[in-house]
C-alpha atoms as a PDB file:
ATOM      1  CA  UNK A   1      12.928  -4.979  -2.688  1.00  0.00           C
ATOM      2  CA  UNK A   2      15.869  -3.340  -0.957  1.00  0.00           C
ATOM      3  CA  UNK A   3      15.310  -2.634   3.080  1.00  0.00           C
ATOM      4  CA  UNK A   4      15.955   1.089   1.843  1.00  0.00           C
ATOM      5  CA  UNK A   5      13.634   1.354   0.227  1.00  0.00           C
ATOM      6  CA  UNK A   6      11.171  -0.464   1.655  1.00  0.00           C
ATOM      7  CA  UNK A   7      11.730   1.756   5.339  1.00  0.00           C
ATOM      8  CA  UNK A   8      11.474   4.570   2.721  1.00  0.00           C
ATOM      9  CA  UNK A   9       7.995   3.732   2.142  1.00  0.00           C
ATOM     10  CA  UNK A  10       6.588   2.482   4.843  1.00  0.00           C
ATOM     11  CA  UNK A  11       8.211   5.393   7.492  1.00  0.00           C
ATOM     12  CA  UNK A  12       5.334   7.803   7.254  1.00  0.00           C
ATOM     13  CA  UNK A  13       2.583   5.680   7.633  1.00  0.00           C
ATOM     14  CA  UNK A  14       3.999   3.268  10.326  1.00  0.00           C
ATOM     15  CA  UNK A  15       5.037   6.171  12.152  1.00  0.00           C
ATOM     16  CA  UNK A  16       1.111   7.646  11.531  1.00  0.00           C
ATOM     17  CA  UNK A  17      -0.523   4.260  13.011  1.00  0.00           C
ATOM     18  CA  UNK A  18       1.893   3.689  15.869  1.00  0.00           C
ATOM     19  CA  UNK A  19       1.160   7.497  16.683  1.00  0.00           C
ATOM     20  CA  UNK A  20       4.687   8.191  16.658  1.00  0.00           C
ATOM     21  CA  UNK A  21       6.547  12.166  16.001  1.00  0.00           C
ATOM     22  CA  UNK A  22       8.332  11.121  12.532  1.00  0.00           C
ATOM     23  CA  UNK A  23      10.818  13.970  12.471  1.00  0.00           C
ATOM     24  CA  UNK A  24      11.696  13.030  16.009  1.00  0.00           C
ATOM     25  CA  UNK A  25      11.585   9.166  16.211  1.00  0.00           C
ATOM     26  CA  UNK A  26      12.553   7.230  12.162  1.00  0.00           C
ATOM     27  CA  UNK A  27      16.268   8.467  12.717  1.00  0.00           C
ATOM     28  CA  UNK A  28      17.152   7.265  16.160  1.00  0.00           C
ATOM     29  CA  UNK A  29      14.707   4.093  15.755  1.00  0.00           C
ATOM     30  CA  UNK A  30      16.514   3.408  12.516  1.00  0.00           C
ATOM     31  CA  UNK A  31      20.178   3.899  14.237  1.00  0.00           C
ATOM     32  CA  UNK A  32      19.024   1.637  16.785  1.00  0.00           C
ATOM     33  CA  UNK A  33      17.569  -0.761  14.298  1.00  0.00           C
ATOM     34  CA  UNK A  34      21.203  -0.843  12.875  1.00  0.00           C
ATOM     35  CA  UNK A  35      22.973  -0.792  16.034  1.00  0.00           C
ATOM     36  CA  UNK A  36      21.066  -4.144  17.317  1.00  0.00           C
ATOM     37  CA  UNK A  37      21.524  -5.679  14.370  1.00  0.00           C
ATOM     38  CA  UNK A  38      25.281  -4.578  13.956  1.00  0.00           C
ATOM     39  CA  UNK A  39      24.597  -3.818  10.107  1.00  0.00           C
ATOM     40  CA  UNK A  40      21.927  -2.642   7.165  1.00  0.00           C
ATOM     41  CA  UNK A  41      22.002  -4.617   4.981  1.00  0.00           C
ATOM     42  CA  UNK A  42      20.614  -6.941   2.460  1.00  0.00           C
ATOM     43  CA  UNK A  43      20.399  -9.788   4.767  1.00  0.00           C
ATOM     44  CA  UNK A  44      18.557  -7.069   7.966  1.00  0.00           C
ATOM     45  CA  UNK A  45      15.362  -8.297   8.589  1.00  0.00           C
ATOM     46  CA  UNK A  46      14.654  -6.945  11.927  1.00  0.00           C
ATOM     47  CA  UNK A  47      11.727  -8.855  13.999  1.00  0.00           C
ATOM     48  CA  UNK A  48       8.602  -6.638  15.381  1.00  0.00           C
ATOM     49  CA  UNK A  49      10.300  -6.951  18.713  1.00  0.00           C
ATOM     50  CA  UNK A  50      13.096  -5.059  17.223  1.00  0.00           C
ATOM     51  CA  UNK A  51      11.273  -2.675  15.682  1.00  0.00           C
ATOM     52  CA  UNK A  52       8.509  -2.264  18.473  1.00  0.00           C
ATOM     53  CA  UNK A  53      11.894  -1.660  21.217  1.00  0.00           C
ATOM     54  CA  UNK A  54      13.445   0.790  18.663  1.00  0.00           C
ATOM     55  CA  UNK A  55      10.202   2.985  18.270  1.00  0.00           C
ATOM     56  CA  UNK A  56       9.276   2.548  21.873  1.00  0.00           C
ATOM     57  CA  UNK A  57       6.051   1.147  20.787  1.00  0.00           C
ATOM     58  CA  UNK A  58       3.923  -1.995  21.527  1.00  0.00           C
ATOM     59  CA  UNK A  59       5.362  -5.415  19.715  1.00  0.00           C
ATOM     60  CA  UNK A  60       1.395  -6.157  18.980  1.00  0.00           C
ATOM     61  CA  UNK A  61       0.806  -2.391  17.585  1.00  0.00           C
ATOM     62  CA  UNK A  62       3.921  -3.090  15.074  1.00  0.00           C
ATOM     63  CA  UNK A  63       2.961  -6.636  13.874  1.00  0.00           C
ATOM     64  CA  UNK A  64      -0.908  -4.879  13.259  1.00  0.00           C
ATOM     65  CA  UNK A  65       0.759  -1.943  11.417  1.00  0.00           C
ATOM     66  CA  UNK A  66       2.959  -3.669   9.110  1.00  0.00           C
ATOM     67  CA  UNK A  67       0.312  -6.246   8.435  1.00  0.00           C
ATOM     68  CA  UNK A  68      -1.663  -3.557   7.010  1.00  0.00           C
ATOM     69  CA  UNK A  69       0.945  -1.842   5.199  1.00  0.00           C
ATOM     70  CA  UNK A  70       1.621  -5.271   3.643  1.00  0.00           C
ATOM     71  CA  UNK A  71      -1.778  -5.546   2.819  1.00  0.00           C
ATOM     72  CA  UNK A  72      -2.363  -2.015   1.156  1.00  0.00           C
ATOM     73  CA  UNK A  73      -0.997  -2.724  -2.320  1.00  0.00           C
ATOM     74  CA  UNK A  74      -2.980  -6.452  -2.316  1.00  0.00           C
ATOM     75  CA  UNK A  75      -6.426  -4.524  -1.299  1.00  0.00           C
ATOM     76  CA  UNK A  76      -5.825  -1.985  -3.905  1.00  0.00           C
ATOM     77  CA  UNK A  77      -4.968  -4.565  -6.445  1.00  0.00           C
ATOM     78  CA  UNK A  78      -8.387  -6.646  -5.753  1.00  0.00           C
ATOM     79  CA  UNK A  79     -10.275  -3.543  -5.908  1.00  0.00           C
ATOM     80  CA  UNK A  80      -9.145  -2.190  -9.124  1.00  0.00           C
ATOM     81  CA  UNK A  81      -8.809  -5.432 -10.849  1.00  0.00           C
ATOM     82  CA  UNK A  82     -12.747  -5.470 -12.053  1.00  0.00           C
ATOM     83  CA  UNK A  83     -12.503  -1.724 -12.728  1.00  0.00           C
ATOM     84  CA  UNK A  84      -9.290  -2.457 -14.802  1.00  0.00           C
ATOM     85  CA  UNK A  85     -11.087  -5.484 -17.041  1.00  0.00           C
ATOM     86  CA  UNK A  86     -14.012  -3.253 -17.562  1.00  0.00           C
ATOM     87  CA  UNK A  87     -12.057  -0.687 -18.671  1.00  0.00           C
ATOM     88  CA  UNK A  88     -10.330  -3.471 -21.338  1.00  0.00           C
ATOM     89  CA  UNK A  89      -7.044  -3.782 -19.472  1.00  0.00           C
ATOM     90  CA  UNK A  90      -7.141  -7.665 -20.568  1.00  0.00           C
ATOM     91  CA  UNK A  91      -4.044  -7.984 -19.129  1.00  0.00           C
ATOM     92  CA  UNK A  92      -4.573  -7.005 -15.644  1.00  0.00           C
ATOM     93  CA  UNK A  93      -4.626  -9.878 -13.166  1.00  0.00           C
ATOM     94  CA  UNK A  94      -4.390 -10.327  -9.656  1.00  0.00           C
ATOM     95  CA  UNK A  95      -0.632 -10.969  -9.907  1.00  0.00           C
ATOM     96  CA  UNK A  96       0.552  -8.379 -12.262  1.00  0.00           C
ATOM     97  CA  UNK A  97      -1.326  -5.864  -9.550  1.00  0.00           C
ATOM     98  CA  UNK A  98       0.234  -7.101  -6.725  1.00  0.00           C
ATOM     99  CA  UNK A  99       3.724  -6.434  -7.884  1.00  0.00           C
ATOM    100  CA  UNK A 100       3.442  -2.920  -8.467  1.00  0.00           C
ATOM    101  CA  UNK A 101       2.895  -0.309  -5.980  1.00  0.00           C
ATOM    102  CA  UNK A 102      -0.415   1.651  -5.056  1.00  0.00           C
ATOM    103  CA  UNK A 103       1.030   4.623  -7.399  1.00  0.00           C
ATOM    104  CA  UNK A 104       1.541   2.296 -10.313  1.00  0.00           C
ATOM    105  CA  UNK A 105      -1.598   0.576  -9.701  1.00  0.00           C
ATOM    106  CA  UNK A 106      -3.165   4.071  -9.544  1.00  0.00           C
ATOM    107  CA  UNK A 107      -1.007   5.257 -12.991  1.00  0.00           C
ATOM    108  CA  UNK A 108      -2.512   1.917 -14.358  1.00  0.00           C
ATOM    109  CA  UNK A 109      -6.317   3.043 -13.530  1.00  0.00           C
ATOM    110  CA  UNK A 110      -5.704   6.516 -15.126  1.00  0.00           C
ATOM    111  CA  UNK A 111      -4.412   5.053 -18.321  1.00  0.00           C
ATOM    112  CA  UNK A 112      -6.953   2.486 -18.757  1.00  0.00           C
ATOM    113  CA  UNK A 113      -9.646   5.340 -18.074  1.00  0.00           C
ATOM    114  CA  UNK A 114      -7.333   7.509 -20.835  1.00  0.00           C
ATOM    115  CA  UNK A 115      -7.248   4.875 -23.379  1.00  0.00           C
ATOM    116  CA  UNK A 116     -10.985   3.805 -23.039  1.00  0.00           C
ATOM    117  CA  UNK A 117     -11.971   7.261 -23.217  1.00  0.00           C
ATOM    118  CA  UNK A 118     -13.513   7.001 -19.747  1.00  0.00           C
ATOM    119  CA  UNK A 119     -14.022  10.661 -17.652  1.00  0.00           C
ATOM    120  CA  UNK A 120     -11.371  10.550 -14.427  1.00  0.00           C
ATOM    121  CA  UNK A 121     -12.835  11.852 -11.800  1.00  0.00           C
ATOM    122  CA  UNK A 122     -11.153  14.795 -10.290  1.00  0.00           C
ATOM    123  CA  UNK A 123     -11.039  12.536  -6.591  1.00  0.00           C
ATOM    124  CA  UNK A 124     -10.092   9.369  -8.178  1.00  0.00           C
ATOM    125  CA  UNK A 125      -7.304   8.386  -6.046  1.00  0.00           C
ATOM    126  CA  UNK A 126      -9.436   8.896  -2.565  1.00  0.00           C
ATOM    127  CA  UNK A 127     -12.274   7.511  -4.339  1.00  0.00           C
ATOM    128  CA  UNK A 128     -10.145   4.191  -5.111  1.00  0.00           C
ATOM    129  CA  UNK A 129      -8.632   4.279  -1.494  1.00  0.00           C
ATOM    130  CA  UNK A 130     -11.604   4.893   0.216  1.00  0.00           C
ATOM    131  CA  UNK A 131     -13.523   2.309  -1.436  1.00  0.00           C
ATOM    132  CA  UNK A 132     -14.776  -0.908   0.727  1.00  0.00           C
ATOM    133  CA  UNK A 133     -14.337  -3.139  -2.183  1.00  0.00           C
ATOM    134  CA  UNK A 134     -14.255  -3.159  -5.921  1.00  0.00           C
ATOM    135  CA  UNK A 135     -18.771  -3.330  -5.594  1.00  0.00           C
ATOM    136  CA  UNK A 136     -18.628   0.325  -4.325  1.00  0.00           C
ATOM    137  CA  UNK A 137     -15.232   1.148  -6.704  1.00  0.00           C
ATOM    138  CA  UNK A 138     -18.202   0.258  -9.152  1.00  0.00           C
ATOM    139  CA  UNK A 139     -21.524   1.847  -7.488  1.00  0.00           C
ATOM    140  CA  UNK A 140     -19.048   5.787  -6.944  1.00  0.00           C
ATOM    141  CA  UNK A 141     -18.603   5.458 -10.456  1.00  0.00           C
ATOM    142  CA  UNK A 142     -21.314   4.234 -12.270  1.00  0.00           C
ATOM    143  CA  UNK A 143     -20.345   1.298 -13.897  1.00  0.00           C
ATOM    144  CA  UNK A 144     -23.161  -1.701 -15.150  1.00  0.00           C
ATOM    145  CA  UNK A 145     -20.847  -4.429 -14.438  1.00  0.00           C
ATOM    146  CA  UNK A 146     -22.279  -7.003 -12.394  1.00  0.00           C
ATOM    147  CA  UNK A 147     -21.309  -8.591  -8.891  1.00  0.00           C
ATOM    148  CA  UNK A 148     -20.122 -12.233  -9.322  1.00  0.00           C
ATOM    149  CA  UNK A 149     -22.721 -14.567  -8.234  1.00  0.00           C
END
């Protein structure tokens, strides 16, 4: 994934959990990013030092945010994967999830529910990313599959 993109994504909601002003700090912490590292560019990887100096926030409040924004797309993936097999998405696995991103994952749920005739709820999405685990993904919408043993 290009770093564009991938500070594209995760700007809003590391700027959210670090409690930082968005319109005020991703510009300048980005410019100082770049400045640091002398360059953007495919080879940038800045470290959470880097990143915690350039948003003027705690290095352990960075490496806990972008641990859980690394983790987002996983956790969605586990807890849709059941819902997804039920559904007869055969092909879903564990894998396949993980590569995509929580709005393909969340196109993926809505087609399988299309295709299997199944009634969307009108709060899917929060109901999906709200969920503990896929067991309550299950019990908010009714399904008879059972809990591995």
């Amino acid at each position: 994934m290009k770093l564009e993109v991938l500070l594209e994504r995760i700007a809003v909601p590391l700027c959210h959990l670090l409690r930082v002003q968005m319109a005020d700090s991703v510009g300048w912490a980005l410019a100082r990013l770049c400045e640091d590292a002398g360059h953007i560019g495919p080879d940038f990887d800045p470290t959470h030092k880097a990143i915690a100096r350039a948003l003027g926030a705690a290095e352990e409040d960075v490496r806990e945010a972008v641990a859980a924004l690394q983790a987002g797309e996983a956790v969605l993936a586990a807890r849709v994967l059941p819902l997804l097999v039920y559904l007869g998405d055969r092909a879903a696995t564990i894998e396949s999830l993980g590569e995509l991103s929580a709005e393909l994952i969340l196109q993926r749920v809505t087609e399988a529910m299309t295709t299997a005739d199944f009634h969307e709820p009108s709060n899917l999405e929060g109901l999906l990313l709200g969920a503990e685990g896929y067991l309550q993904v299950r019990d908010r919408l009714e399904l008879d599959f059972a809990a591995p043993r």
